[in-house]
Protein backbone atom coordinates (compact mmCIF):
# COMPACT_ATOMS: atom_id res chain seq x y z
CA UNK A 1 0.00 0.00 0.00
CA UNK A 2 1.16 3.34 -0.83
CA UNK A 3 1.78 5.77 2.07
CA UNK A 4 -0.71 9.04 1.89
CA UNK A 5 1.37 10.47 5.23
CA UNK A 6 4.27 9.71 6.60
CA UNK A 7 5.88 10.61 10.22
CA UNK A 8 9.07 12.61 9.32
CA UNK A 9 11.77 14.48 11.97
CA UNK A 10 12.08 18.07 11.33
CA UNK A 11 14.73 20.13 12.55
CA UNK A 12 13.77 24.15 12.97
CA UNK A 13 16.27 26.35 10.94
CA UNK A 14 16.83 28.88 13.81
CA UNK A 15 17.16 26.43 17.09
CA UNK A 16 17.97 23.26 15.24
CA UNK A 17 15.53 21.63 17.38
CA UNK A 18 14.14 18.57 16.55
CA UNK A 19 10.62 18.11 16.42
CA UNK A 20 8.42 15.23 15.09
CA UNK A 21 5.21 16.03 12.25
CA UNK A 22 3.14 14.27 9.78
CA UNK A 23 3.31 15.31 6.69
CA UNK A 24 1.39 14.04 2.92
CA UNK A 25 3.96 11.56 1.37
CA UNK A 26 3.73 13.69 -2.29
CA UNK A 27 3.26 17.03 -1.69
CA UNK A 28 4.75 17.22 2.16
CA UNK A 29 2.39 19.83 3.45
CA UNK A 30 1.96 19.42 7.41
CA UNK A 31 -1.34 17.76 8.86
CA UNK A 32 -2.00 20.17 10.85
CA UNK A 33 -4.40 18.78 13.24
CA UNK A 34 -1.96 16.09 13.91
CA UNK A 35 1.11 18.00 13.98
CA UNK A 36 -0.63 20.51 17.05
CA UNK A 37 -1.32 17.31 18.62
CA UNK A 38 2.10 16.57 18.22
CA UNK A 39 3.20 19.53 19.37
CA UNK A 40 0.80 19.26 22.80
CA UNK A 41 3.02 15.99 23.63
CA UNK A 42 5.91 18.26 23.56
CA UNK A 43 4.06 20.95 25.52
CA UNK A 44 3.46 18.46 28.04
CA UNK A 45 7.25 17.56 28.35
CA UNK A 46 6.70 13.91 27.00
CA UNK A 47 10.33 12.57 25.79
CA UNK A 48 11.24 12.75 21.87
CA UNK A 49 10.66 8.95 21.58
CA UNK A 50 7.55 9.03 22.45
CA UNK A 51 7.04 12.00 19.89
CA UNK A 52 8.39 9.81 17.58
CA UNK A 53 6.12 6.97 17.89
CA UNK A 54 3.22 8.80 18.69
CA UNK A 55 3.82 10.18 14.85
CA UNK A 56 4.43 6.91 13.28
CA UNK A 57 0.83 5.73 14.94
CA UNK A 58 -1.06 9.01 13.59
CA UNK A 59 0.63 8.54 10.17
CA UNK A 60 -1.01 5.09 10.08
CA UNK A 61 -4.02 5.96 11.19
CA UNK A 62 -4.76 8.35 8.26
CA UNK A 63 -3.34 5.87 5.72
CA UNK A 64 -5.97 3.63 6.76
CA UNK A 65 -8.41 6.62 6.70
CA UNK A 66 -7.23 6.91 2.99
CA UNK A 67 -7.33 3.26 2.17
CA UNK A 68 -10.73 3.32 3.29
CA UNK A 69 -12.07 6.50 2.24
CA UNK A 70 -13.01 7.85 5.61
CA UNK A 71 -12.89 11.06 7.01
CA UNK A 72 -10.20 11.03 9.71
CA UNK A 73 -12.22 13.23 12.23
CA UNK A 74 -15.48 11.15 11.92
CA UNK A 75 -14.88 7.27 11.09
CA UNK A 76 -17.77 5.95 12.41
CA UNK A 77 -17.81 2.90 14.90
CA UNK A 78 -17.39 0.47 12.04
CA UNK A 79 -14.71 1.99 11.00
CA UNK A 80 -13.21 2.21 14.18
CA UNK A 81 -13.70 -1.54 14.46
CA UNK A 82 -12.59 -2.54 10.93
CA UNK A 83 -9.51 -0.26 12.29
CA UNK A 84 -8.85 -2.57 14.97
CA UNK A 85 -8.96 -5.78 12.82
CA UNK A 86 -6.75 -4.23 9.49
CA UNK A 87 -3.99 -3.67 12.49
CA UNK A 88 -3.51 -7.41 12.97
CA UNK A 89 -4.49 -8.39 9.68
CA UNK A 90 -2.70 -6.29 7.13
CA UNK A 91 1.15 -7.73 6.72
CA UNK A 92 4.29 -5.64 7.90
CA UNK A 93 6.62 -4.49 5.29
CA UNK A 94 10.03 -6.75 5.60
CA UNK A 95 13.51 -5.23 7.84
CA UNK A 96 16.04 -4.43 5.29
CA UNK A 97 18.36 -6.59 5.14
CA UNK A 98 16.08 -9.28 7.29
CA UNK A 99 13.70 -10.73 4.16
CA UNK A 100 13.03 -14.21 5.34
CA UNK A 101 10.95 -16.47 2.26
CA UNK A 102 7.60 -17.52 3.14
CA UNK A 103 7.75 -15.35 6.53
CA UNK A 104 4.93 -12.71 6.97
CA UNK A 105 4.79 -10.28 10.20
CA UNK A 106 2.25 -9.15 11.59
CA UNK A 107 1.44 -6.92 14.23
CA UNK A 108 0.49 -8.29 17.46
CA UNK A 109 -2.93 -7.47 19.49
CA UNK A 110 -0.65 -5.54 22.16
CA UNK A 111 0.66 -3.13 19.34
CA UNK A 112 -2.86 -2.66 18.01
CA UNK A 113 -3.89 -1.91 21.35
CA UNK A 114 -1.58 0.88 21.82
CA UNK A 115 -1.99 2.38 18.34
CA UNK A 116 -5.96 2.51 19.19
CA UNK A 117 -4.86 4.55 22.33
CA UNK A 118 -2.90 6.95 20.20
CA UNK A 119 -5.81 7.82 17.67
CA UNK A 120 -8.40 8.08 20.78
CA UNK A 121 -6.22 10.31 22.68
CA UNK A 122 -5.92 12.35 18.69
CA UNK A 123 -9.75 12.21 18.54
CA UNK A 124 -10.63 13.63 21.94
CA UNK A 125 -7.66 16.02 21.69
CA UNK A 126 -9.41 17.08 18.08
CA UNK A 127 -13.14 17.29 20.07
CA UNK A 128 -10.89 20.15 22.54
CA UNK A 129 -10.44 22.08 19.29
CA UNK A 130 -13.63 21.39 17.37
CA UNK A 131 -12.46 19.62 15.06
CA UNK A 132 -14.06 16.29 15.92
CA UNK A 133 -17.84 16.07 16.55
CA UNK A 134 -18.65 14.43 20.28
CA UNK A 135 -20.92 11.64 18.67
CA UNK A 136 -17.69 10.58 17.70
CA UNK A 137 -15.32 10.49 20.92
CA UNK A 138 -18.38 8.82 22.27
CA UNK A 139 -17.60 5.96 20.72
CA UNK A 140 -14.41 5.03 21.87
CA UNK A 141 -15.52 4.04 25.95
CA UNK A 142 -17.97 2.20 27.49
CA UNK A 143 -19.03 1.17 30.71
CA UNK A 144 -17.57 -1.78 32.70
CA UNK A 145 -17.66 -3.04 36.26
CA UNK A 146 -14.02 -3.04 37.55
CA UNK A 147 -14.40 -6.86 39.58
CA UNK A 148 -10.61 -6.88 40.37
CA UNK A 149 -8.89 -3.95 41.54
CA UNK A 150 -4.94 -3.33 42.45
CA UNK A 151 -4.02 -3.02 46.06
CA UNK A 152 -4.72 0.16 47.05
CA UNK A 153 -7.40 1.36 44.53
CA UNK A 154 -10.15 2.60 46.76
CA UNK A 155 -13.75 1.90 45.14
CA UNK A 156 -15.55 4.08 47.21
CA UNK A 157 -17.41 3.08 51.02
CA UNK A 158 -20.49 1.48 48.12
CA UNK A 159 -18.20 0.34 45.41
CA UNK A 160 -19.23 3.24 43.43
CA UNK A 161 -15.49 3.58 41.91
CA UNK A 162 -15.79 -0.06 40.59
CA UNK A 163 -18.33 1.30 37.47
CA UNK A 164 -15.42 2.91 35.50
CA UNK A 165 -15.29 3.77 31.56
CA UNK A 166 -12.79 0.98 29.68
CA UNK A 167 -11.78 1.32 26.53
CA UNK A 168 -14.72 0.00 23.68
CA UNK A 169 -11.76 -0.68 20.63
CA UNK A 170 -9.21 -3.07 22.69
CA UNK A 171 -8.19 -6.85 22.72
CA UNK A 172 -8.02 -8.76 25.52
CA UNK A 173 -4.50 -9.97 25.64
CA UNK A 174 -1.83 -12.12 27.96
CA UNK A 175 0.18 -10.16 30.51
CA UNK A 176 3.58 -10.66 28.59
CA UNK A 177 5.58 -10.11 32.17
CA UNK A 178 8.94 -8.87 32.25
CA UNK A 179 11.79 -11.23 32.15
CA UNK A 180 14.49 -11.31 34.61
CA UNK A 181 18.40 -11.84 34.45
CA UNK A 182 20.37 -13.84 36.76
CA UNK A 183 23.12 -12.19 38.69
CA UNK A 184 25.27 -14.95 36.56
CA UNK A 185 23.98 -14.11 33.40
CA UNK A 186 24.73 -10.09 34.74
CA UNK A 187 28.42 -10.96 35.25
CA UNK A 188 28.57 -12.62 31.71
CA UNK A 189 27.02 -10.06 29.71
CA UNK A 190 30.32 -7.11 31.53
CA UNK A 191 32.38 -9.97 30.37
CA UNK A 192 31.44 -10.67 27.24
CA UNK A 193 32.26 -6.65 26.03
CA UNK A 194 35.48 -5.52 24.69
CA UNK A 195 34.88 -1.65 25.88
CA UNK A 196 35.61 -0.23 29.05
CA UNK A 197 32.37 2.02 28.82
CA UNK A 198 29.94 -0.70 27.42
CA UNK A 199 31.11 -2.45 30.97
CA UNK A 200 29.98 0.28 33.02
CA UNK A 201 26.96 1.01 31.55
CA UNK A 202 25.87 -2.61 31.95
CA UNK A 203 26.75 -2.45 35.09
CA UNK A 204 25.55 1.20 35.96
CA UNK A 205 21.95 -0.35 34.89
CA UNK A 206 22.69 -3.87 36.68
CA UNK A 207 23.34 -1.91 39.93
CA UNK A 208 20.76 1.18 40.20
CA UNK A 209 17.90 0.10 38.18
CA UNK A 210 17.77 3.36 36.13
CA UNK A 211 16.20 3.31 32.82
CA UNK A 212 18.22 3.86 29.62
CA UNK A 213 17.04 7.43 29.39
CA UNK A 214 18.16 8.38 32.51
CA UNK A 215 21.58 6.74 32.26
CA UNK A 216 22.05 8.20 28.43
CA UNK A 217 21.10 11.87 30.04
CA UNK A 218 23.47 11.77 32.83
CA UNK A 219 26.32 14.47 32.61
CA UNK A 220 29.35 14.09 33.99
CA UNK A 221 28.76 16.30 37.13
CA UNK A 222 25.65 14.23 38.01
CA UNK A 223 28.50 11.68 39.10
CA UNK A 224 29.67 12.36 42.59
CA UNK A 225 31.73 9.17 43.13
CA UNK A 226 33.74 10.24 46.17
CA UNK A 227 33.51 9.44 49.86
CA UNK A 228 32.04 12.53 50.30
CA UNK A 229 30.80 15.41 48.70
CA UNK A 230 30.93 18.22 50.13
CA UNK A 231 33.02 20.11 48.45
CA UNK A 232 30.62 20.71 45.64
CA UNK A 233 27.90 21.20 47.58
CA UNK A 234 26.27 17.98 47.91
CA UNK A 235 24.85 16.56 51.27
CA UNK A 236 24.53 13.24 50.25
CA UNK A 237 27.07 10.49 51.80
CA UNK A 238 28.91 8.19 49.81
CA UNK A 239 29.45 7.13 46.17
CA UNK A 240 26.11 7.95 44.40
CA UNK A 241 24.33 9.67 40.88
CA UNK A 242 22.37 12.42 40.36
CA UNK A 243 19.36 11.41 38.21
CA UNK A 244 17.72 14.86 37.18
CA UNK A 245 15.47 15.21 33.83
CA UNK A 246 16.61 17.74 31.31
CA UNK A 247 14.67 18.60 28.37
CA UNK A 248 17.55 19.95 26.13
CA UNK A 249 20.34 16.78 26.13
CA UNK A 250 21.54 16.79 22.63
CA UNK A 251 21.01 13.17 22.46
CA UNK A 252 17.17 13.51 23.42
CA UNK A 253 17.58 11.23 26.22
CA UNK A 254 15.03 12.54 28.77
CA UNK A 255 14.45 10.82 32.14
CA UNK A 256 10.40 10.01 32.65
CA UNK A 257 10.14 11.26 36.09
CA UNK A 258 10.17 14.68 36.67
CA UNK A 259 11.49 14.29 40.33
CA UNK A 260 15.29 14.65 40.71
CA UNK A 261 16.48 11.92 42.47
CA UNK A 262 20.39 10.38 43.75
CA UNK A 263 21.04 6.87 43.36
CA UNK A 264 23.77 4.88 45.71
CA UNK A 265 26.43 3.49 43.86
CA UNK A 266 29.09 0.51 44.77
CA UNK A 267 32.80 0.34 44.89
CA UNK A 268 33.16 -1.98 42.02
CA UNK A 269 30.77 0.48 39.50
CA UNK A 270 33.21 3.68 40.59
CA UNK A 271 36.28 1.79 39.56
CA UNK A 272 34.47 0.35 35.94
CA UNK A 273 33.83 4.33 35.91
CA UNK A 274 37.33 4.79 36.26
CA UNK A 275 38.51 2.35 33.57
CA UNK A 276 36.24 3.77 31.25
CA UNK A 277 37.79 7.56 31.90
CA UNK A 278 40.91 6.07 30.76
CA UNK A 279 39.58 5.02 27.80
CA UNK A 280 37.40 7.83 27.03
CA UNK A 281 40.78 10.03 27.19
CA UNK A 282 42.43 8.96 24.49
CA UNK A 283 39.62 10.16 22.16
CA UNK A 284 40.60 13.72 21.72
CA UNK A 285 36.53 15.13 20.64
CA UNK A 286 35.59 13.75 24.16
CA UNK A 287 37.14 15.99 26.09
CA UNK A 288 35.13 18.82 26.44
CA UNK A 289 31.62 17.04 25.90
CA UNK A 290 29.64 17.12 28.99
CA UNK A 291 27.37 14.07 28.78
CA UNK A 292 29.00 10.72 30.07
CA UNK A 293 28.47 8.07 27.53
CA UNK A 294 30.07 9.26 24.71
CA UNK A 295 30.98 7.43 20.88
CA UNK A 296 34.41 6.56 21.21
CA UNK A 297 34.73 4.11 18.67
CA UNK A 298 32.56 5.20 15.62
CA UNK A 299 32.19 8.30 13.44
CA UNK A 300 31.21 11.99 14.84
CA UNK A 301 33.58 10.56 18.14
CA UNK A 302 33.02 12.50 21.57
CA UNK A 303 29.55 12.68 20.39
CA UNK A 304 26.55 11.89 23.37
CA UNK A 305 25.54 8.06 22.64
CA UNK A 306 21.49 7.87 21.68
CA UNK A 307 19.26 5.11 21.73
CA UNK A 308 20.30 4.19 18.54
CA UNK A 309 23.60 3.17 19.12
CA UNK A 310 22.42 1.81 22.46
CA UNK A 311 20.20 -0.56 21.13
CA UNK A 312 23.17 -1.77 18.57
CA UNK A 313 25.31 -2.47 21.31
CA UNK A 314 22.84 -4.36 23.07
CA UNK A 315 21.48 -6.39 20.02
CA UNK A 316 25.41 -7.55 19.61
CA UNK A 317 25.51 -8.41 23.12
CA UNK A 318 22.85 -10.58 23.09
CA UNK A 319 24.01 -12.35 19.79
CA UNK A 320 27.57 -12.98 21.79
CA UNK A 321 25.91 -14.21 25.15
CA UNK A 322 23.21 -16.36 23.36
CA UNK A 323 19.75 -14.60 25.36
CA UNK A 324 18.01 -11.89 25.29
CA UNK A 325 19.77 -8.85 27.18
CA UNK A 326 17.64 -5.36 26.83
CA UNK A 327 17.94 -2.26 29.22
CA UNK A 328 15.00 -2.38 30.90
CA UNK A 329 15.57 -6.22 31.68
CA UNK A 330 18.47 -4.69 33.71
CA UNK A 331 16.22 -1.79 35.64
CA UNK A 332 14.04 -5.01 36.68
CA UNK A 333 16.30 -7.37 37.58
CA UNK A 334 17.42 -4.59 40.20
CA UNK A 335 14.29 -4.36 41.18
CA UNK A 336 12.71 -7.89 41.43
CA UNK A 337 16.15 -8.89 43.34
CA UNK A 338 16.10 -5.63 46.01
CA UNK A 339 12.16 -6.72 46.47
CA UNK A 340 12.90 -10.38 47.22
CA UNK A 341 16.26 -10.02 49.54
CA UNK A 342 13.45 -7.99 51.55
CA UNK A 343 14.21 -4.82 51.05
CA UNK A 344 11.73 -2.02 51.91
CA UNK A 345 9.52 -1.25 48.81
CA UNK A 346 9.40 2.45 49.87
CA UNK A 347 13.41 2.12 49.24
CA UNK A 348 12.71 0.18 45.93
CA UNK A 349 9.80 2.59 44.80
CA UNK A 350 12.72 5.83 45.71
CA UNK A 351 15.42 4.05 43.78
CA UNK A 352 13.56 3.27 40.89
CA UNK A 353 12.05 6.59 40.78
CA UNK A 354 8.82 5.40 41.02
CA UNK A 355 5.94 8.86 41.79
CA UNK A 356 3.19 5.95 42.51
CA UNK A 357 3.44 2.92 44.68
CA UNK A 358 1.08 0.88 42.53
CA UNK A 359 3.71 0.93 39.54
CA UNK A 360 5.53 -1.67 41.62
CA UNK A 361 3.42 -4.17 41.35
CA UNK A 362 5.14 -4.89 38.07
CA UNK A 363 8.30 -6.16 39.36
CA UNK A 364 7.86 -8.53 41.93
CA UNK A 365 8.24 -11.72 40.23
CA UNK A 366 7.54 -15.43 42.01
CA UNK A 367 10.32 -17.62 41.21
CA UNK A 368 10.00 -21.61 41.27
CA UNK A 369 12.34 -21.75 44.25
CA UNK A 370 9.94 -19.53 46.48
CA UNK A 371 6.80 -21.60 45.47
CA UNK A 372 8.51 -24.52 46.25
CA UNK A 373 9.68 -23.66 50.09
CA UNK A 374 6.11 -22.46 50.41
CA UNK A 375 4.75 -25.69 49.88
CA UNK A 376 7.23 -27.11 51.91
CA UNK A 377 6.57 -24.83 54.89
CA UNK A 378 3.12 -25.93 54.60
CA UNK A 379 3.26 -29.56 53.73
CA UNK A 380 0.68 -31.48 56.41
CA UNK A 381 1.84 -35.20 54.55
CA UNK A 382 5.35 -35.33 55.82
CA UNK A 383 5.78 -37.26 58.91
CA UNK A 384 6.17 -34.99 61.84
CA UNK A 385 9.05 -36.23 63.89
């Protein structure tokens, strides 16, 4: 199918910021309804990346408009349900380079899921302007009795708060989980790289639990690695980092909470810092670049790292050690293994930078080994002696 819009990055001639819009493939004129909503996401200080996919989603939601003849501010219920089906029915394009004979992707009922949330949160935004008639964002919730509720949700003294409004265009789908690394398969993955600062930032992610963003944004004062410091004003004891979010890193790394927080660090993780300076200083362009992760091995050197080459490194990685190894599989190993050696979860929630408790429910996993000495504890069979 030929693309009527496409998301594109465009970079302001005066600022050189970058800024995400969709645009019609032939002529590239601006949607402008979905470029302002665009440009809301920004107003409300979400991170480029999620600018970025945000764009993609819009960009395929009026393609299918096109394909289908519809007008994107009105599509009608059927077409919001034929919407929902064409996601998981209509074949991804192949990866370069990754063409596989007789293999056709699809998009999975999780993806469609969160592309319906983008073009309901466009169509409510576009009812705030005008441009989309209420009969329409009507559509997209209806009632349903919440049954089972998270600890701490409070339904009201009558269970009033159970009757909430749930999305009407969603699949039901499997909690996917998160999955876990061993502290074994931690200690392979430093191993297994050849760089100094791959090492510490596998570790850096191994040992705080901070998310890729925040660990791509950090700048090299946010590291206050001595016994004490003092000396530049900091009250804190001990080895620790500074996690704070800034909006203008020239990588766009952004860290999601908005709540500066400092992070503990070990022994070991100061002296990977330290054989990573080493390295770092023999690349001339690094020198005078701020940020701490920095390309030292790859054109425009001393540059900040991005997601981009993040992700590369990573996607090596994990064809060297033979498993899956991602970021955030770090953050919650860090997490799941603080919550079962009994630490506090108001520690764990502060750590992990966490604004609401209920977002920890997420990482405390139930091994095999903890089942099993529960039904041990409890076992009434076994002759009592």
């Amino acid at each position: 199918m030929e693309s009527a819009y496409t998301a594109e990055r465009a970079i302001s001639p005066t600022s050189g910021a970058v800024r995400w819009v969709v645009v019609e493939s032939r002529t590239y004129r601006l949607h402008s309804e979905a470029t302002g909503y665009l440009a809301s996401l920004r107003a409300r200080g979400c991170s480029p990346n999620t600018e970025r996919v945000y764009a993609g989603r819009l960009a395929l939601y009026l393609n299918y408009c096109h394909l289908r003849r519809l007008q994107w501010n009105a599509p009608g219920f059927t077409g919001l349900s034929l919407l929902q089906q064409w996601l998981v029915e209509t074949p991804l394009p192949a990866r370069t380079g990754r063409l596989v004979p007789g293999r056709v992707r699809h998009r999975s009922r999780g993806t469609a899921n969160a592309v319906m949330t983008v073009v309901g949160e466009f169509l409510r935004f576009g009812a705030l302007h005008g441009w989309v008639a209420s009969r329409t964002t009507d559509l997209l919730a209806q009632p349903k009795l919440l049954r089972f509720a998270l600890p701490g949700y409070d339904a009201g003294e009558r269970g009033q708060h159970r009757h909430v409004q749930a999305a009407a265009f969603r699949f039901k789908t499997a909690q996917a989980g998160y999955e876990d690394l061993s502290p074994a398969q931690i200690r392979h993955m430093i191993a297994s790289v050849s760089r100094a600062r791959d090492r510490f930032l596998i570790a850096l992610l191994a040992c705080t639990g901070l998310r890729i963003g925040e660990a791509l944004g950090l700048h090299r004062a946010d590291l206050h690695l001595l016994a004490s410091s003092r000396i530049v004003g900091c009250g804190i004891e001990g080895p620790h980092v500074h996690v704070r979010r800034r909006t203008d890193n020239p990588n766009r790394a952004l860290a999601k909470s908005r709540f500066p927080r400092g992070v503990p660090v070990i022994a070991e993780l100061v002296a990977l810092y330290t054989d990573y300076q080493y390295e770092r200083d023999r690349v001339p362009q690094a020198s005078a670049e701020p940020m701490v992760f920095v390309n030292l091995f790859r054109t425009a050197r001393g540059r900040p790292m991005t997601y981009a080459n993040t992700k590369e490194m990573f996607d090596r990685l994990a064809r060297t050690v033979r498993h899956a190894c991602r970021p955030h599989m770090l953050r919650h190993s860090a997490a799941t293994r603080w919550l079962r050696d009994g630490v506090d979860r108001d520690v764990v929630q502060r750590l992990l930078g966490h604004v609401s408790p209920l977002s920890m429910e997420t990482y405390r996993n139930v091994d095999d080994a903890e089942m099993r000495a529960a039904v041990e504890h409890v076992a009434f069979l076994r002759e009592q002696s």
